[in-house]
Protein backbone atom coordinates (compact mmCIF):
# COMPACT_ATOMS: atom_id res chain seq x y z
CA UNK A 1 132.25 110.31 127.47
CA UNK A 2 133.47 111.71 124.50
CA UNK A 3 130.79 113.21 121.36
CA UNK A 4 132.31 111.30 118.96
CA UNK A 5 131.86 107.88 121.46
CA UNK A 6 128.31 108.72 122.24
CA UNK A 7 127.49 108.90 118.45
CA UNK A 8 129.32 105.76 117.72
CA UNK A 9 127.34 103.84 120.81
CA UNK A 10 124.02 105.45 119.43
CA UNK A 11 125.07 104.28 116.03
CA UNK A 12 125.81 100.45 117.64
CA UNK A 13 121.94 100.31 118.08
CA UNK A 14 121.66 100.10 114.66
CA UNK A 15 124.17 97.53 113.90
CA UNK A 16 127.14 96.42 116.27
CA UNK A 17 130.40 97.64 114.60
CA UNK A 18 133.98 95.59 114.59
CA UNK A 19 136.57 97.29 116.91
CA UNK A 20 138.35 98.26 113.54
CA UNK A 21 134.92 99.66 111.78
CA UNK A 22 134.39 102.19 115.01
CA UNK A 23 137.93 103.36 114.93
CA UNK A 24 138.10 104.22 111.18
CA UNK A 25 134.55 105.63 111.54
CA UNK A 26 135.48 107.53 114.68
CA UNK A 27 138.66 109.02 113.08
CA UNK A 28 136.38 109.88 110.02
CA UNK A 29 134.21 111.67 112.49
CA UNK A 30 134.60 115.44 112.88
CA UNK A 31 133.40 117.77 115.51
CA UNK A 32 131.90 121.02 114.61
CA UNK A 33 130.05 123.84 116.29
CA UNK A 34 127.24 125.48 114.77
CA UNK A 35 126.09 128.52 116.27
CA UNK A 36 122.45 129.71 116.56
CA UNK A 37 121.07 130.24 113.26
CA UNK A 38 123.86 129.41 111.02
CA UNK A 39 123.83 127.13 108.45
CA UNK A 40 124.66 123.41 107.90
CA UNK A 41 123.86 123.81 104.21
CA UNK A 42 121.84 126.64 102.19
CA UNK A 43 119.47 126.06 99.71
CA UNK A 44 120.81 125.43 96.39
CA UNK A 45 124.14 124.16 98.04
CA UNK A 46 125.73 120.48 97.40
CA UNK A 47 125.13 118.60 100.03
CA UNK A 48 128.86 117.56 101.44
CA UNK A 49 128.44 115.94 104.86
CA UNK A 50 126.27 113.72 107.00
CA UNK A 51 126.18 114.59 110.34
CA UNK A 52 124.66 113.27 113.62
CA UNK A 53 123.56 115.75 116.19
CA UNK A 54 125.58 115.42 119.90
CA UNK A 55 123.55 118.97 121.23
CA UNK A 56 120.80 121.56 119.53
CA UNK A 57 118.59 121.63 117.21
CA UNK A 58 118.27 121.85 113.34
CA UNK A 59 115.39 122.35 110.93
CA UNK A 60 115.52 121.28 107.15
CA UNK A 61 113.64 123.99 104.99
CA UNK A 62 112.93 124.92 101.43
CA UNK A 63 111.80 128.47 100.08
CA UNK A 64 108.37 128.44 98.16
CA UNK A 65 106.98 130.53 95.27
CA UNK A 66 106.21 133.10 97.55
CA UNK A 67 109.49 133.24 98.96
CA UNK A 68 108.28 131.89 101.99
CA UNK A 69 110.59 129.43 104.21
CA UNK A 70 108.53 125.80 104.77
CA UNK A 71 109.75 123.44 107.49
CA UNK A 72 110.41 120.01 106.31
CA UNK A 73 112.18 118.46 109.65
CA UNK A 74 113.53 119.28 112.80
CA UNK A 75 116.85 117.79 114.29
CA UNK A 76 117.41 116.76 118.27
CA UNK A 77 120.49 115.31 119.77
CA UNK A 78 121.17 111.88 118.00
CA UNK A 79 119.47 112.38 114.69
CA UNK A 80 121.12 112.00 111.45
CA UNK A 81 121.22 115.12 109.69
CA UNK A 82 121.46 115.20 105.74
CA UNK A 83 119.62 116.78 102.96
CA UNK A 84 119.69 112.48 101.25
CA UNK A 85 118.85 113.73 97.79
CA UNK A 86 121.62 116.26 96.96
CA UNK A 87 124.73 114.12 99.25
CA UNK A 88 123.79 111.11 96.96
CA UNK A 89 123.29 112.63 93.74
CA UNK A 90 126.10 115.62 94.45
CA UNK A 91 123.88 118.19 93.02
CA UNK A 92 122.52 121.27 94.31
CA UNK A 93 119.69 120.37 96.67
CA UNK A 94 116.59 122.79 96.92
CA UNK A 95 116.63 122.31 100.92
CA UNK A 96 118.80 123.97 103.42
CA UNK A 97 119.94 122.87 106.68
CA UNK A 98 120.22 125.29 109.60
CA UNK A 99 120.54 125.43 113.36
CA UNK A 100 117.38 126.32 115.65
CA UNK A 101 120.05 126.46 118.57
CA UNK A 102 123.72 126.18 119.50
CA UNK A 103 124.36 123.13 118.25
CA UNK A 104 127.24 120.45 118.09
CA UNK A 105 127.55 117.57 115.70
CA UNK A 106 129.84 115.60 114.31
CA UNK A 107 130.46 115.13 110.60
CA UNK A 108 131.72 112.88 107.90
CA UNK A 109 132.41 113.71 104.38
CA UNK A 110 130.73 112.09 101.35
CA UNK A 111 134.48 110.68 99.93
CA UNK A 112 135.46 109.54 103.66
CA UNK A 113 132.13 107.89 104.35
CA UNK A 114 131.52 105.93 100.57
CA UNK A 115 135.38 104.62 101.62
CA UNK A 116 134.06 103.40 104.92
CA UNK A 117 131.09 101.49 102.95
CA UNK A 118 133.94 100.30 100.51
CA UNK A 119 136.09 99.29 103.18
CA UNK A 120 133.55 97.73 106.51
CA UNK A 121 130.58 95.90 105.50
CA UNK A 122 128.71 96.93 108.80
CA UNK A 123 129.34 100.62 108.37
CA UNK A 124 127.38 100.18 104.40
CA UNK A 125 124.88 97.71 106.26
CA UNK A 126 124.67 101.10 109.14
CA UNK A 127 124.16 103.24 106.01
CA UNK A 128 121.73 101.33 104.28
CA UNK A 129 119.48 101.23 107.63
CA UNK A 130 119.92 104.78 107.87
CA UNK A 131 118.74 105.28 104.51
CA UNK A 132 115.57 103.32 104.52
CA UNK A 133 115.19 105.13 108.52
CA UNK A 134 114.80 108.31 106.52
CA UNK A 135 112.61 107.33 103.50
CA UNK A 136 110.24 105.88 105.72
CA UNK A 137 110.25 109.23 107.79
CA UNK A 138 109.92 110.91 104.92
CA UNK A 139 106.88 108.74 103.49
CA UNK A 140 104.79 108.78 107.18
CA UNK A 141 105.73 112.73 107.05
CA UNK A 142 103.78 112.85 103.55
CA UNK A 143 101.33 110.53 104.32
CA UNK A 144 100.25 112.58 107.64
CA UNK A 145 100.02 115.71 105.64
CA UNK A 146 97.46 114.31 103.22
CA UNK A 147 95.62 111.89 105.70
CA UNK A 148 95.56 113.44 109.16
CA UNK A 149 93.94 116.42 110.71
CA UNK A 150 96.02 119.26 111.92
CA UNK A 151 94.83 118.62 115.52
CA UNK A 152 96.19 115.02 114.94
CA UNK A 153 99.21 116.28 113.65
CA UNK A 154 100.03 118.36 116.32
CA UNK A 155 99.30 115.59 118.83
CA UNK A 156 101.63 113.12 116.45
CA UNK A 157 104.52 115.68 116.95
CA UNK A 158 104.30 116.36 120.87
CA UNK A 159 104.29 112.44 121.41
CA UNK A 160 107.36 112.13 118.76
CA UNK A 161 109.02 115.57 120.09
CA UNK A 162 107.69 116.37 123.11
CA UNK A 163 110.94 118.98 123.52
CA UNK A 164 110.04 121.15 120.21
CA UNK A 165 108.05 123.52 122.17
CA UNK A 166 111.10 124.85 123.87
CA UNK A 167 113.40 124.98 120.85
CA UNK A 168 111.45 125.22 117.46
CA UNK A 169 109.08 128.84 117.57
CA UNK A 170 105.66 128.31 116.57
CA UNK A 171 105.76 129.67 113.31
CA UNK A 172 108.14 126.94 112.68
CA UNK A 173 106.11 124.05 113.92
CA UNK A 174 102.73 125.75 111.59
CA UNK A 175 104.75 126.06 108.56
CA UNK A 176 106.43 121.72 109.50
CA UNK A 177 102.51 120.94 109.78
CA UNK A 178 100.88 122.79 106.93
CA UNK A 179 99.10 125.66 108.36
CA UNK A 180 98.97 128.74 109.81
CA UNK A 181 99.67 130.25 112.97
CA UNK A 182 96.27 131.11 113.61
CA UNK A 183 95.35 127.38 113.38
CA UNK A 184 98.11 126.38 115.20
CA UNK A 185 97.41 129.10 118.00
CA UNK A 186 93.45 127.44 117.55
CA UNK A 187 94.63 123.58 117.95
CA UNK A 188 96.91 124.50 121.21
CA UNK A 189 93.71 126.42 122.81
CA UNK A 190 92.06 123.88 122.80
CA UNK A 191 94.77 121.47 125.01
């Protein structure tokens, strides 16, 4: 099977899509390789493209005051990948977007996809459910970091993403939980 009809099937658990909504969104869909450690977007880049991960990995980072890089998300095969704030807006967003792995994914443009929304109700229904997906992500993310314990955290991601440990490095998953390596290296000693 085809990327681009895997992603569309994937995206049909979401909503079903008319035979005429998955072959404008399919021919709106472009594949793209990203290699190992390049970037979907950079920090303080506009935010062009959604895309939806067919292989790899991702992470979604920002730089602190101490010019330190803190994880915000990682990406696996099938997740939507956007930095939401800067594609909607269309202004420089403060996170950047960049692959963990070889990685291929398939894209759509901001223009392209808001004509798709125009155009097929179930493809702005799709990208409404996507939306409010990611917010509440983004909410039980927060939430975790100022209610949980790191040990619970830890646990949380392993039953979420039980494949980060072969993709993401540790530093990575320390900095995504909001602590140090040490802890980290603490929390997993005691598994």
């Amino acid at each position: 099977m085809r990327p681009v009809d895997c992603i569309i099937n994937y995206l049909e658990g979401f909503v079903p899509l008319p035979a005429e909504a998955k072959a404008a969104l399919s021919a709106m869909l472009h594949y793209k390789r990203i290699g190992r450690k390049e970037h979907i977007v950079w920090p303080n880049q506009v935010h062009e493209y959604i895309s939806f991960i067919y292989t790899g990995c991702v992470r979604e980072y920002y730089i602190d005051d101490r010019e330190q890089e803190v994880a915000l998300w990682f990406g696996f095969p099938y997740d939507v990948v956007v930095a939401l704030p800067s594609f909607i807006a269309q202004q420089a967003g403060h996170t950047g977007i960049q692959a963990l792995d070889d990685t291929e994914v398939l894209q759509i443009n901001r223009t392209d996809l808001y004509a798709l929304f125009d155009q097929f109700h179930a493809i702005e229904r799709l990208g409404r459910l996507l939306t409010e997906q990611y917010l509440i992500n983004s909410d039980n993310y927060i939430q975790s970091l100022q209610t949980q314990s790191a040990q619970v955290r830890y646990e949380n991601l392993l039953a979420r993403r039980p494949q980060i440990l072969q993709t993401v490095p540790l530093s990575m998953i320390a900095s995504y939980l909001g602590i140090s390596q040490e802890t980290l290296s603490r929390i997993r000693a005691k598994r």
